[in-house]
PDB file of N, CA and C in Angstrom:
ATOM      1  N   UNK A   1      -9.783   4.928  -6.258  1.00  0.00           N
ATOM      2  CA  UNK A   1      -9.042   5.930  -5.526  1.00  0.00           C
ATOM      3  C   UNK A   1      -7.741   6.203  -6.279  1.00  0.00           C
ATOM      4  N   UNK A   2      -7.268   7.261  -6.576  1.00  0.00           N
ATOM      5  CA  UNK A   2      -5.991   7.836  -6.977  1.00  0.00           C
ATOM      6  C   UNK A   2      -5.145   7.423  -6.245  1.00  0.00           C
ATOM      7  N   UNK A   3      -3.771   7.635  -6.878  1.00  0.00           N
ATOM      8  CA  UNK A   3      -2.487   6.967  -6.203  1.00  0.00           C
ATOM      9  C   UNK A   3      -2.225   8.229  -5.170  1.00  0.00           C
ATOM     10  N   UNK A   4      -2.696   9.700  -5.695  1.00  0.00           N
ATOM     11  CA  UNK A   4      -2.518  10.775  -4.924  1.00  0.00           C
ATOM     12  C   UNK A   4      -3.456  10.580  -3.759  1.00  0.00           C
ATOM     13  N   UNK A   5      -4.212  10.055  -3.534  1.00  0.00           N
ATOM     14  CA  UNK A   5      -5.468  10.081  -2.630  1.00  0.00           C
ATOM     15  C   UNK A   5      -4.996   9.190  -1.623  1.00  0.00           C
ATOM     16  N   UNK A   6      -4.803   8.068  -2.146  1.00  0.00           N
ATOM     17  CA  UNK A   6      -4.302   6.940  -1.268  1.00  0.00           C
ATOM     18  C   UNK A   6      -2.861   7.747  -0.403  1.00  0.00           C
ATOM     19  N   UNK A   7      -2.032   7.881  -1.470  1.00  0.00           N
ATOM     20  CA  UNK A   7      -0.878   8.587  -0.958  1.00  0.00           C
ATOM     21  C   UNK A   7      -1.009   9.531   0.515  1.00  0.00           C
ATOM     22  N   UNK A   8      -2.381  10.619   0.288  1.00  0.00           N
ATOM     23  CA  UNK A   8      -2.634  11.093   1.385  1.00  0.00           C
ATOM     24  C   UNK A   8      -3.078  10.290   2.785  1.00  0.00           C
ATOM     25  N   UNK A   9      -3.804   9.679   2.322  1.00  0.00           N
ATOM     26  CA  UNK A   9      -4.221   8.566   3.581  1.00  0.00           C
ATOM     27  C   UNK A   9      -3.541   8.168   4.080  1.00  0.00           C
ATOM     28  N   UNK A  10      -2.312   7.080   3.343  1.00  0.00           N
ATOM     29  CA  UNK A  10      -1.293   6.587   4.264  1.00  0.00           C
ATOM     30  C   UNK A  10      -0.216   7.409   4.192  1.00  0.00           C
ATOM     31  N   UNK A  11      -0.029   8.688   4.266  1.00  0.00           N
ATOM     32  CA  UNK A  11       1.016  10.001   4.720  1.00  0.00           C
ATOM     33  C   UNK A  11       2.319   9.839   3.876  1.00  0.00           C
ATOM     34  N   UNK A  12       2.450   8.948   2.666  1.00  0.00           N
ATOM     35  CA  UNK A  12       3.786   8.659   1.944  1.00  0.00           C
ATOM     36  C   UNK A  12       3.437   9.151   0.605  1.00  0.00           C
ATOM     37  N   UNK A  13       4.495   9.195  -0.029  1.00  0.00           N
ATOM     38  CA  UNK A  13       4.017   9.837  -0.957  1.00  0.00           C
ATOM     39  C   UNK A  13       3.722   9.200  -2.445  1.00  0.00           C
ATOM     40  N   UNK A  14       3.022   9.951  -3.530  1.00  0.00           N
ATOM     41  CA  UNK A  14       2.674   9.047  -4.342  1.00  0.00           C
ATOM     42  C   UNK A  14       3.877   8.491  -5.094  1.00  0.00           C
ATOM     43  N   UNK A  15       4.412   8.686  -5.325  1.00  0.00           N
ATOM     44  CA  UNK A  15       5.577   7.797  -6.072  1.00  0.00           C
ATOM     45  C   UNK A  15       6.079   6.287  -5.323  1.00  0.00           C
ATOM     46  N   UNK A  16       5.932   6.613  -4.040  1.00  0.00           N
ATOM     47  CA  UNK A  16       5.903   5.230  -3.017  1.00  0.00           C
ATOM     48  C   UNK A  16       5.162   4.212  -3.610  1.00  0.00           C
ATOM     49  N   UNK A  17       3.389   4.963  -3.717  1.00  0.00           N
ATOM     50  CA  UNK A  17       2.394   4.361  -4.383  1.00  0.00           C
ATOM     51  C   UNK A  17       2.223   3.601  -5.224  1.00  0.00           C
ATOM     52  N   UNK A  18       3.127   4.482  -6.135  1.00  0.00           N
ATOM     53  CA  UNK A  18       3.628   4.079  -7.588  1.00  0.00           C
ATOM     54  C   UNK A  18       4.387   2.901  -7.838  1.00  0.00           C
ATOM     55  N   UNK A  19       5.078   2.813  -6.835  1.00  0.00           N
ATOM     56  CA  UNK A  19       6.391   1.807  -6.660  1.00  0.00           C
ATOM     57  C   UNK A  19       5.695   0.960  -6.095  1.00  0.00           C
ATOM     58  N   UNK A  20       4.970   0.952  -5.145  1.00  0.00           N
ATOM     59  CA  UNK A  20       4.295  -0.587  -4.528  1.00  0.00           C
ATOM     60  C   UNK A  20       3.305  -1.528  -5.798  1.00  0.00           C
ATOM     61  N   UNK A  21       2.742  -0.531  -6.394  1.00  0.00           N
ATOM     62  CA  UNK A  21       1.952  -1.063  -7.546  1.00  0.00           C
ATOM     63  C   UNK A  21       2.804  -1.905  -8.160  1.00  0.00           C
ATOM     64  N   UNK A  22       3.493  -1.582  -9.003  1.00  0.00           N
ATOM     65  CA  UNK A  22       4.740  -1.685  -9.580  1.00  0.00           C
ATOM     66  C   UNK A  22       5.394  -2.461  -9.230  1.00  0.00           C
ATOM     67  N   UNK A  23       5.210  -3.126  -8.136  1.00  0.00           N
ATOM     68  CA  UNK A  23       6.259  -4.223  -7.496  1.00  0.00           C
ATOM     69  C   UNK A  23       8.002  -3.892  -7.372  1.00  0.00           C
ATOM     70  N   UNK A  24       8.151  -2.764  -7.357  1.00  0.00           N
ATOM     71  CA  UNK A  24       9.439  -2.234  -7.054  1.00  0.00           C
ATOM     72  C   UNK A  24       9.689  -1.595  -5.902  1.00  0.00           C
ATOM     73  N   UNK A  25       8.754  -1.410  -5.193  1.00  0.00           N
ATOM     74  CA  UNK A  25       9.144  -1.342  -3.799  1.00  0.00           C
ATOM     75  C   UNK A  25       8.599  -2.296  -2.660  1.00  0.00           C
ATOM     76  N   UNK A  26       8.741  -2.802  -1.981  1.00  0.00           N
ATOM     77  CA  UNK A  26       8.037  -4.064  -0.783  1.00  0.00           C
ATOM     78  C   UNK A  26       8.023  -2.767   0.025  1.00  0.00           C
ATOM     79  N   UNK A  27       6.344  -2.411   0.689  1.00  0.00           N
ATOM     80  CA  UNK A  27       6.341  -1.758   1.592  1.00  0.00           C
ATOM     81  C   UNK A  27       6.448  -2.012   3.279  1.00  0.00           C
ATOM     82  N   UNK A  28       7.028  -1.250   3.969  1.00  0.00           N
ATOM     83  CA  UNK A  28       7.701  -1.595   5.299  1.00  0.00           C
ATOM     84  C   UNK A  28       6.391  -2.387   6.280  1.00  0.00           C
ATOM     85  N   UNK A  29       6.423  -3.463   6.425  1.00  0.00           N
ATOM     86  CA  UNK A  29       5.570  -3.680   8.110  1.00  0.00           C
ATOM     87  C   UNK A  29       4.432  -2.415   8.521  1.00  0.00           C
ATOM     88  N   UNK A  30       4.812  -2.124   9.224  1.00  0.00           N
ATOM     89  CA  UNK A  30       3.928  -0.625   9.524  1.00  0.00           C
ATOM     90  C   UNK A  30       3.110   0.090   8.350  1.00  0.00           C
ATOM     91  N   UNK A  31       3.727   0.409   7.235  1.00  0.00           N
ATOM     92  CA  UNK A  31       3.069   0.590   5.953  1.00  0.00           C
ATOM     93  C   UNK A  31       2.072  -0.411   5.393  1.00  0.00           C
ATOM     94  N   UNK A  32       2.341  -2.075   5.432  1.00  0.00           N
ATOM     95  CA  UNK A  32       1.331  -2.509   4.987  1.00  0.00           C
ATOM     96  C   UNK A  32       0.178  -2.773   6.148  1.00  0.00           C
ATOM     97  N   UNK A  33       0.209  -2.508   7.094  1.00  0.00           N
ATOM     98  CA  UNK A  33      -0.364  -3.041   7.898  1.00  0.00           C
ATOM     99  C   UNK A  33      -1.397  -1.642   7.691  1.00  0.00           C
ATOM    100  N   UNK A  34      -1.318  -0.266   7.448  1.00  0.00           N
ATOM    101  CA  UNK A  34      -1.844   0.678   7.344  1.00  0.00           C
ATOM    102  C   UNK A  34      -2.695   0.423   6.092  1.00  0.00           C
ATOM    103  N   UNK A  35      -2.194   0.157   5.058  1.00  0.00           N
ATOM    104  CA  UNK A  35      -2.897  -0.319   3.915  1.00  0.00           C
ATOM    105  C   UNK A  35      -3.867  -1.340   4.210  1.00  0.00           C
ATOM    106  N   UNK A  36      -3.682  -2.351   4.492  1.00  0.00           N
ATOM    107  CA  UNK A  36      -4.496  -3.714   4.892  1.00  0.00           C
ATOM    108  C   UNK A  36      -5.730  -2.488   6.027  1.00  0.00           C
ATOM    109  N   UNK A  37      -5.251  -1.923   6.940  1.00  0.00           N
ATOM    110  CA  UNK A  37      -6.700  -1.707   7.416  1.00  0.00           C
ATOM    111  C   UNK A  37      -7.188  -0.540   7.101  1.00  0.00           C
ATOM    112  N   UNK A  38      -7.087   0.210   6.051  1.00  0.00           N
ATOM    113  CA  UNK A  38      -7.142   1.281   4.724  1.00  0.00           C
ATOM    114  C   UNK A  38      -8.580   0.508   4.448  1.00  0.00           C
ATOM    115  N   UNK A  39      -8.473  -0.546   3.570  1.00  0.00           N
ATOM    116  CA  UNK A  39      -9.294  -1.375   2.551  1.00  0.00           C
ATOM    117  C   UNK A  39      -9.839  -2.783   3.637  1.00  0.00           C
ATOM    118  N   UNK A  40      -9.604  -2.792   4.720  1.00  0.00           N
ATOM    119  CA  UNK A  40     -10.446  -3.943   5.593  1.00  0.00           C
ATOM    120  C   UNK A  40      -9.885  -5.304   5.193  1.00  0.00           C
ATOM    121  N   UNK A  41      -8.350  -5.274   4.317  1.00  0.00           N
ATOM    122  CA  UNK A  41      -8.123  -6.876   4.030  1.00  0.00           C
ATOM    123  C   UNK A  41      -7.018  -6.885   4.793  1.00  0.00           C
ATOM    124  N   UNK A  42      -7.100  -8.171   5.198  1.00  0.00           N
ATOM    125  CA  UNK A  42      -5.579  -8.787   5.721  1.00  0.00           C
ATOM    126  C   UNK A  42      -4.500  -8.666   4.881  1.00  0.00           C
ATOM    127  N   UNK A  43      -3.444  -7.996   5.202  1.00  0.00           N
ATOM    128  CA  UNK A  43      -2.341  -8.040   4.483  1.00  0.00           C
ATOM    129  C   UNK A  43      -1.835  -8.933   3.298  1.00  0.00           C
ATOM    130  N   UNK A  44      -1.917 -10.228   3.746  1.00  0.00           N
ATOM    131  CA  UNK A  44      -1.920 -11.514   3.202  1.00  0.00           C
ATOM    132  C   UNK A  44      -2.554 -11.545   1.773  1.00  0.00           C
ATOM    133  N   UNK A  45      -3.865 -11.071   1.999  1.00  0.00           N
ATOM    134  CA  UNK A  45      -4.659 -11.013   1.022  1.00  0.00           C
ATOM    135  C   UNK A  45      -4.433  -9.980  -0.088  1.00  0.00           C
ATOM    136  N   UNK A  46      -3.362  -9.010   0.386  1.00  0.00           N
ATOM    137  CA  UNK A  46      -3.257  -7.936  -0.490  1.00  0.00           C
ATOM    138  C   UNK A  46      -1.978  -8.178  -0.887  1.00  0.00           C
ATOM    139  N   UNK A  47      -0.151  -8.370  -0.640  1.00  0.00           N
ATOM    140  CA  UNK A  47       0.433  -8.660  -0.917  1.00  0.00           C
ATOM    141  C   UNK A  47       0.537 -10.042  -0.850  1.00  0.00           C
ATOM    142  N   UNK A  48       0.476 -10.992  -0.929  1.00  0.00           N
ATOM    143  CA  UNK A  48       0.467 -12.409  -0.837  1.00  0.00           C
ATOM    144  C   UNK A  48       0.237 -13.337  -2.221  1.00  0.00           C
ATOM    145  N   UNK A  49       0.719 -13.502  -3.075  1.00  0.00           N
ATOM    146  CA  UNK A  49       0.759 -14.273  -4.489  1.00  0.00           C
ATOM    147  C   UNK A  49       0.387 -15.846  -4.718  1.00  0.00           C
ATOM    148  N   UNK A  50      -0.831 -16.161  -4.587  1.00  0.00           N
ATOM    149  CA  UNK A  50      -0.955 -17.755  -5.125  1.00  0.00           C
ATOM    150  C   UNK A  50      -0.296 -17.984  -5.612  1.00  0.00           C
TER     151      UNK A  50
END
């Protein structure tokens, strides 16, 4: 999926996208929680670093 695509899904925009990849932005509560059930993973599992 594109960063533009995703971007549409969760209503922010792609440069947000860009920045979460990137590890330069920590996205808000509400934002990851949209992501996590985007892709069916627990949050944890998606930002969360062994």
């Amino acid at each position: 999926m594109s960063q533009a695509a995703l971007a549409e899904k969760l209503e922010v925009s792609r440069q947000t996208i860009n920045a979460i990849e990137k590890e330069k932005y920590d996205p808000s509560l509400p934002l990851a929680f949209k992501i996590g059930r985007l892709f069916g993973m627990p949050i944890e599992d998606i930002f969360i670093e062994d």
